[in-house]
Structures are given as structure tokens and as C-alpha cells.
C-alpha atoms as a PDB file:
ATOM      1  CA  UNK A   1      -9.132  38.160  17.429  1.00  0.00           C
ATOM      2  CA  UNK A   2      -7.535  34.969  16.551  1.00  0.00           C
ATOM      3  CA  UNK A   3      -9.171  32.133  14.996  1.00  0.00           C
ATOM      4  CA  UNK A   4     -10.095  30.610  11.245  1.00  0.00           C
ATOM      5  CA  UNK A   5     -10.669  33.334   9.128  1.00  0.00           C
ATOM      6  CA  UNK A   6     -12.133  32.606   5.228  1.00  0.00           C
ATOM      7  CA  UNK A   7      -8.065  32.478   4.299  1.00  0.00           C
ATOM      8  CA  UNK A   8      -7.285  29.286   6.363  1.00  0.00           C
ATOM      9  CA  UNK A   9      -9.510  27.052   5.013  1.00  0.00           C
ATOM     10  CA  UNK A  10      -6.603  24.391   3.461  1.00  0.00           C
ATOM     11  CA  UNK A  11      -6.402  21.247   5.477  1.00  0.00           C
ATOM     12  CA  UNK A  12      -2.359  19.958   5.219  1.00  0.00           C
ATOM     13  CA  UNK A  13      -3.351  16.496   6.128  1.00  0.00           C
ATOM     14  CA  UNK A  14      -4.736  16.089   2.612  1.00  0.00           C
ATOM     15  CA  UNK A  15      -2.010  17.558   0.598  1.00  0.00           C
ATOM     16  CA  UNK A  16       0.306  15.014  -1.310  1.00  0.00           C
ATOM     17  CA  UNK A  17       3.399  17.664  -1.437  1.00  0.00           C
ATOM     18  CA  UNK A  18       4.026  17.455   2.443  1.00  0.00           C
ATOM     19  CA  UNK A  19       5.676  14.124   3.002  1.00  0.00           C
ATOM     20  CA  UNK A  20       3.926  11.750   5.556  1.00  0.00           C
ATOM     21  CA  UNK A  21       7.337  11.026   7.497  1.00  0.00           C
ATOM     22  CA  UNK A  22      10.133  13.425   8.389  1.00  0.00           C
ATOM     23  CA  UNK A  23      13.785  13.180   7.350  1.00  0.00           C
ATOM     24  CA  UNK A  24      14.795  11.537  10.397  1.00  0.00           C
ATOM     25  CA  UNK A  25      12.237   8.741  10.116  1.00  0.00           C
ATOM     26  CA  UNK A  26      13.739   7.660   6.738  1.00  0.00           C
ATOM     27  CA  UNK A  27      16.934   7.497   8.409  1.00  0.00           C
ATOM     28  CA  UNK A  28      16.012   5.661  11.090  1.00  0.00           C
ATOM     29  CA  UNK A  29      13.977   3.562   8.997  1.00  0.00           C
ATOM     30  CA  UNK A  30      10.242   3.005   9.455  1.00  0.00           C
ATOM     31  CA  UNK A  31       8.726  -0.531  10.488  1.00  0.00           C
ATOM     32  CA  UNK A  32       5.579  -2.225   9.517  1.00  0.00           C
ATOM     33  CA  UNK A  33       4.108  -5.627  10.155  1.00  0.00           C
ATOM     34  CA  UNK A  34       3.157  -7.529   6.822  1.00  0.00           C
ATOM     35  CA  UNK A  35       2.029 -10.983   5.695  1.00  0.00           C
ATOM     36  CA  UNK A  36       3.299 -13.255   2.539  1.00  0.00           C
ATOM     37  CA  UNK A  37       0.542 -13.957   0.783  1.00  0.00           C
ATOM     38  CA  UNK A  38       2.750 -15.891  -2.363  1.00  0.00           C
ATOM     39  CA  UNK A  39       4.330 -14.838  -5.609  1.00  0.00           C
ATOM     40  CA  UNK A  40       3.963 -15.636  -9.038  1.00  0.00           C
ATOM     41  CA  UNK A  41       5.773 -14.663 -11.790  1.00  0.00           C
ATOM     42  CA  UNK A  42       3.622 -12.221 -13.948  1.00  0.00           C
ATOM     43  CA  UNK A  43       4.344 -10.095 -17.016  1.00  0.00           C
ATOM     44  CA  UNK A  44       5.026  -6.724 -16.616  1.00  0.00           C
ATOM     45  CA  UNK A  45       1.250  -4.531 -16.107  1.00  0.00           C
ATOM     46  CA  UNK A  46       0.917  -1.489 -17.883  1.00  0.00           C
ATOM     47  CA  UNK A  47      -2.144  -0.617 -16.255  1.00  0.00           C
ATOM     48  CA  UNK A  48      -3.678  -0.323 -12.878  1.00  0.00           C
ATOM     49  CA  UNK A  49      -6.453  -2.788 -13.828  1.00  0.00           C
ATOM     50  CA  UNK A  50      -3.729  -5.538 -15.047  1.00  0.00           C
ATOM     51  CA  UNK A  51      -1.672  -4.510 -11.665  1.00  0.00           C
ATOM     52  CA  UNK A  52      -4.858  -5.366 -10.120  1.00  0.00           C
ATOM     53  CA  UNK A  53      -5.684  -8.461 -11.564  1.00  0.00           C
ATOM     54  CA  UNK A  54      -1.959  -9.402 -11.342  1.00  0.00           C
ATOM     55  CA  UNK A  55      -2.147  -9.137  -7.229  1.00  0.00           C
ATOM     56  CA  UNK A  56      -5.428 -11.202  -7.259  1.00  0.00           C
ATOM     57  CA  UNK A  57      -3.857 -13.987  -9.574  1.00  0.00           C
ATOM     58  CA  UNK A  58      -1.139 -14.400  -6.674  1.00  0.00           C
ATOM     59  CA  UNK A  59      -4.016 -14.300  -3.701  1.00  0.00           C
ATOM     60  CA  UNK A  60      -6.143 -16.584  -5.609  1.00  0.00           C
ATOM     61  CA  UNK A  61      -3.175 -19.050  -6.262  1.00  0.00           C
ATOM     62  CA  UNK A  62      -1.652 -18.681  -2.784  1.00  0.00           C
ATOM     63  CA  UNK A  63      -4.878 -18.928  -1.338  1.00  0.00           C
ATOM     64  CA  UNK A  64      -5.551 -22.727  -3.850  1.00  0.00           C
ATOM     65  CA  UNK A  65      -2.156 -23.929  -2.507  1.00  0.00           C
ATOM     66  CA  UNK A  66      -2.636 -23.201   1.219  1.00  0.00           C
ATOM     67  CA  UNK A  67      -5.903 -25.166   0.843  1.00  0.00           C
ATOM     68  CA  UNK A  68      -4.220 -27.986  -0.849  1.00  0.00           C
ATOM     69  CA  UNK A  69      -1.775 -27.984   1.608  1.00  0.00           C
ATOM     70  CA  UNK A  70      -3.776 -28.439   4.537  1.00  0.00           C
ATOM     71  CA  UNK A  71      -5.748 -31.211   2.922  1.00  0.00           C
ATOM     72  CA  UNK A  72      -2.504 -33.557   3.141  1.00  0.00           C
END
């Protein structure tokens, strides 16, 4: 009788060893839509919490400079 037995309980979807994309994909190359929010230049982090604040630095200062920008 086929179906889920105790010993196929593992869900692939979750597991970081299977890659998301297939060979051919990265060949092909694999297209996304994103926005430029600005740049800064910013020491190197060597945390999460400085890469953090780092990317909120550059939204808060892109975000200052479109306002003063629309102002003129």
C-alpha cells in the first residue's frame, strides 16, 4: 500500500543542500526586478547587526535626499 510511511517524513523544500535553481537556470541566467534605493560608502561590517545598520544608513540617507529633492 503506497503512501507516507513514519520513514518519509523529511520535507526537501526546507533543506539548504538542494539548490533552489537547476544547472541550466544559472546558465541561462535568472532575472529579477529590483529598485536603487542609494549607496553610501560604509566600512567594512563584521557583523550582521553592523550589515544591518549599514543597509538602513543608505535607506535613511536615500530616503533624506529624495525628500530634499522633491522640495526644489
Amino acid at each position: 500500500m503506497p503512501g507516507k510511511t513514519k520513514y518519509n517524513l523529511v520535507d526537501d523544500g526546507h533543506d539548504l543542500r538542494i539548490p533552489l535553481h537547476n544547472e541550466e537556470a544559472f546558465q541561462h541566467g535568472i532575472n529579477f526586478e529590483a529598485k536603487y534605493i542609494g549607496s553610501l560608502d560604509v566600512t567594512r561590517p563584521s557583523s550582521r547587526v553592523e550589515i544591518v545598520a549599514a543597509m538602513r544608513r543608505i535607506r535613511v540617507s536615500s530616503h533624506f535626499s529624495l525628500t530634499q529633492d522633491s522640495r526644489r
